[in-house]
Structures are given as C-alpha cells and as structure tokens.
Protein backbone atom coordinates (compact mmCIF):
# COMPACT_ATOMS: atom_id res chain seq x y z
CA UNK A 1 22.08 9.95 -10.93
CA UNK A 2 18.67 8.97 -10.11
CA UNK A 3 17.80 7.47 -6.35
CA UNK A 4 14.37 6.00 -5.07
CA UNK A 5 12.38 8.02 -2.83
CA UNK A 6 9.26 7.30 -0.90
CA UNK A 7 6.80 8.86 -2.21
CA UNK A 8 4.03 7.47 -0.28
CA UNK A 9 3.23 5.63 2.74
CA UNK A 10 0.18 4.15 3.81
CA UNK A 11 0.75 3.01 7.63
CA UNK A 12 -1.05 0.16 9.86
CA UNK A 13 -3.22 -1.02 6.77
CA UNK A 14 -5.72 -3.93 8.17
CA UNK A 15 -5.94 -6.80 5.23
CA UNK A 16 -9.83 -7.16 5.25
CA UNK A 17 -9.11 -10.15 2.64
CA UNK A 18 -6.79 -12.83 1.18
CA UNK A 19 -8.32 -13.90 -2.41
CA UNK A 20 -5.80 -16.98 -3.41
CA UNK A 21 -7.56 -17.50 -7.00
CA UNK A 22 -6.26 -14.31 -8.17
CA UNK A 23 -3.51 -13.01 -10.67
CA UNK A 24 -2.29 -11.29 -8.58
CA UNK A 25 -1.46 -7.51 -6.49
CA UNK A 26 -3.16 -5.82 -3.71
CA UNK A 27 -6.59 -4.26 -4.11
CA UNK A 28 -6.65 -1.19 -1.76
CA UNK A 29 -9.31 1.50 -1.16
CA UNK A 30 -9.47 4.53 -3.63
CA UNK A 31 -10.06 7.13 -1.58
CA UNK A 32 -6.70 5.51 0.31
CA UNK A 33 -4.84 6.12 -3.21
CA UNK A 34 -5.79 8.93 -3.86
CA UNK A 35 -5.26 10.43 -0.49
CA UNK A 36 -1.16 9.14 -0.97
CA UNK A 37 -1.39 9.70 -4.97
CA UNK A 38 -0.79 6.23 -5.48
CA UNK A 39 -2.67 5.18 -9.04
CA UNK A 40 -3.71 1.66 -10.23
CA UNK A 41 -1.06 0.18 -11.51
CA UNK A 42 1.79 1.48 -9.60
CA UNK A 43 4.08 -0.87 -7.89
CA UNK A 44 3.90 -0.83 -4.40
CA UNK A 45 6.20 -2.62 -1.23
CA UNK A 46 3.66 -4.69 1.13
CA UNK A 47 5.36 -4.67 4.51
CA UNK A 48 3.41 -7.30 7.24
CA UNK A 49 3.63 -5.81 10.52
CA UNK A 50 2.48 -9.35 12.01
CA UNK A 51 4.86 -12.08 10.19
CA UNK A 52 7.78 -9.73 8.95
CA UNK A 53 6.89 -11.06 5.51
CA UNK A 54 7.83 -8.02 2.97
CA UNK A 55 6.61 -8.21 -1.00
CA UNK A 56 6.35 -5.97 -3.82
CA UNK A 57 3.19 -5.94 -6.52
CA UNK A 58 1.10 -3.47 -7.52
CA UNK A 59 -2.14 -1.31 -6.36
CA UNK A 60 -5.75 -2.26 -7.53
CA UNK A 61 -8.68 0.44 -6.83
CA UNK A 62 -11.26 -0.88 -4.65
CA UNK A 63 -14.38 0.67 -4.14
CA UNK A 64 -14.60 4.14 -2.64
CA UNK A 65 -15.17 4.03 0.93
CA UNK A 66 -15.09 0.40 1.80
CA UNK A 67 -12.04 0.19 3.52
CA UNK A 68 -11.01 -3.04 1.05
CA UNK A 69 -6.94 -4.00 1.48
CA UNK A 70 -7.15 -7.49 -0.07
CA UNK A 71 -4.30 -9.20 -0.86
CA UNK A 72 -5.00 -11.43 -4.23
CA UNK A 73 -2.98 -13.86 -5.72
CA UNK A 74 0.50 -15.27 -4.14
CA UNK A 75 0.41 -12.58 -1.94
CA UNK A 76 -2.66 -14.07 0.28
CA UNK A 77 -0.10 -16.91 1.37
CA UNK A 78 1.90 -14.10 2.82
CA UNK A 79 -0.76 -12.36 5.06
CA UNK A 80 -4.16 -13.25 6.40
CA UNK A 81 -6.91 -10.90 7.10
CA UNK A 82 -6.81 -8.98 10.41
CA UNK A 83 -2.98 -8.24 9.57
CA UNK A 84 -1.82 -4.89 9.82
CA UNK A 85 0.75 -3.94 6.63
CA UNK A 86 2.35 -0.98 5.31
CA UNK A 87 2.37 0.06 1.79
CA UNK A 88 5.03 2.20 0.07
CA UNK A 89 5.56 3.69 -2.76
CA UNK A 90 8.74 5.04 -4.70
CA UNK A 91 9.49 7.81 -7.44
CA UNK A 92 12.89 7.87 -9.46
CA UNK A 93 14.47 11.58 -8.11
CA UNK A 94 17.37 13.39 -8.57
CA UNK A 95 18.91 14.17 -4.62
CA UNK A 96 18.55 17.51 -5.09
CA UNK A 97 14.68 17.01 -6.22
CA UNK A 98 14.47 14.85 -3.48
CA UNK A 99 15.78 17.05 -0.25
CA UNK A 100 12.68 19.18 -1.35
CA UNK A 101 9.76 16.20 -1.66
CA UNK A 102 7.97 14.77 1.66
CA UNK A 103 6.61 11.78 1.62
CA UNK A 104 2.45 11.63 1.44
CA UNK A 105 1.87 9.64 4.89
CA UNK A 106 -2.02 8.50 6.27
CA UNK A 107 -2.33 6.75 9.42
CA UNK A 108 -5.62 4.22 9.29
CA UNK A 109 -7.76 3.26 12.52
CA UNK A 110 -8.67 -0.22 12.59
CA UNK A 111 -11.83 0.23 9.81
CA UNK A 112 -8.94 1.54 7.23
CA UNK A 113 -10.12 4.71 7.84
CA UNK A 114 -7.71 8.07 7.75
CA UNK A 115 -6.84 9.09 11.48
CA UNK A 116 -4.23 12.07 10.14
C-alpha cells in the first residue's frame, strides 16, 4: 500500500500576480523549487491563507530571483495579488518509507524571499 506524503511545503507565499489569459498553473520562483525540490511540472495544492480558497495545478519556473508566485489561468479568480498561499507537494510512499522522510519546508518574508 502506497499513501501520500508531503514532500514539500512552501509557507506564507505572497501572489505577486493573477494572469487570467492563461492556460493555466502557478508560476513560482526557481530558486523557491529548487530549494523544496519541487520541478516544473509537478502538481502542487495552492492553499489561500486570505479567502480559504484551496486548488490543485501544477508548478511553472519563474525567473531566478524574482520572487514571481503568479497564479495564471482559473486560478487568478481564486486569489489576488498581495495574498499569502501555501504550496504543497506530495510523493506516493510506502509507511515505512515514509516514518523516515521530512518534509522540505521554507518560510518566505514578504519579498518571497527564504527566512529559514
């Protein structure tokens, strides 16, 4: 049996953007994924600290160092930009695989920057 595990956390996000004419996901700062090991592509929860709204899509690189979190498509009708979110992400585990992970967790100041 195989459970879902959090593999990664990315606490008190800021949305910097809402970009409506979009396909769709959540475009997020690289040097944010890589600091959780999140990679383009991988599906991702989008918890909204201000409205309660909670989604799931998947992570877009931004560009190094800008502090981007944009949410594009149908999720910019569920935030607006000065938000704070959390993203997760999940990895299929056994239990026993999983009582030895911990999840990757970075607290961001209000410029999306890594406090932790």
């Amino acid at each position: 049996m195989l459970i879902q595990f959090c593999k990664s956390k990315i606490a008190y996000a800021t949305v910097t953007e809402a970009e409506l004419l979009y396909e769709g996901s959540i475009t997020i700062d690289e040097v944010l994924l890589k600091a959780v090991d999140i990679i383009p592509g991988e599906r991702v929860d989008v918890l909204n600290i201000n409205n309660g709204n909670r989604f799931d899509t998947y992570a877009i690189a931004g560009k190094a160092g800008s502090g981007v979190i944009c949410l594009n498509g149908p999720a910019a009708r569920l935030g607006l930009a000065g938000d704070q979110i959390i993203i997760l992400s999940y990895a299929s585990m056994d239990p026993q695989e999983a009582r030895k992970s911990k999840t990757k967790i970075i607290h961001l100041d209000d410029r999306n920057r890594i406090k932790n």
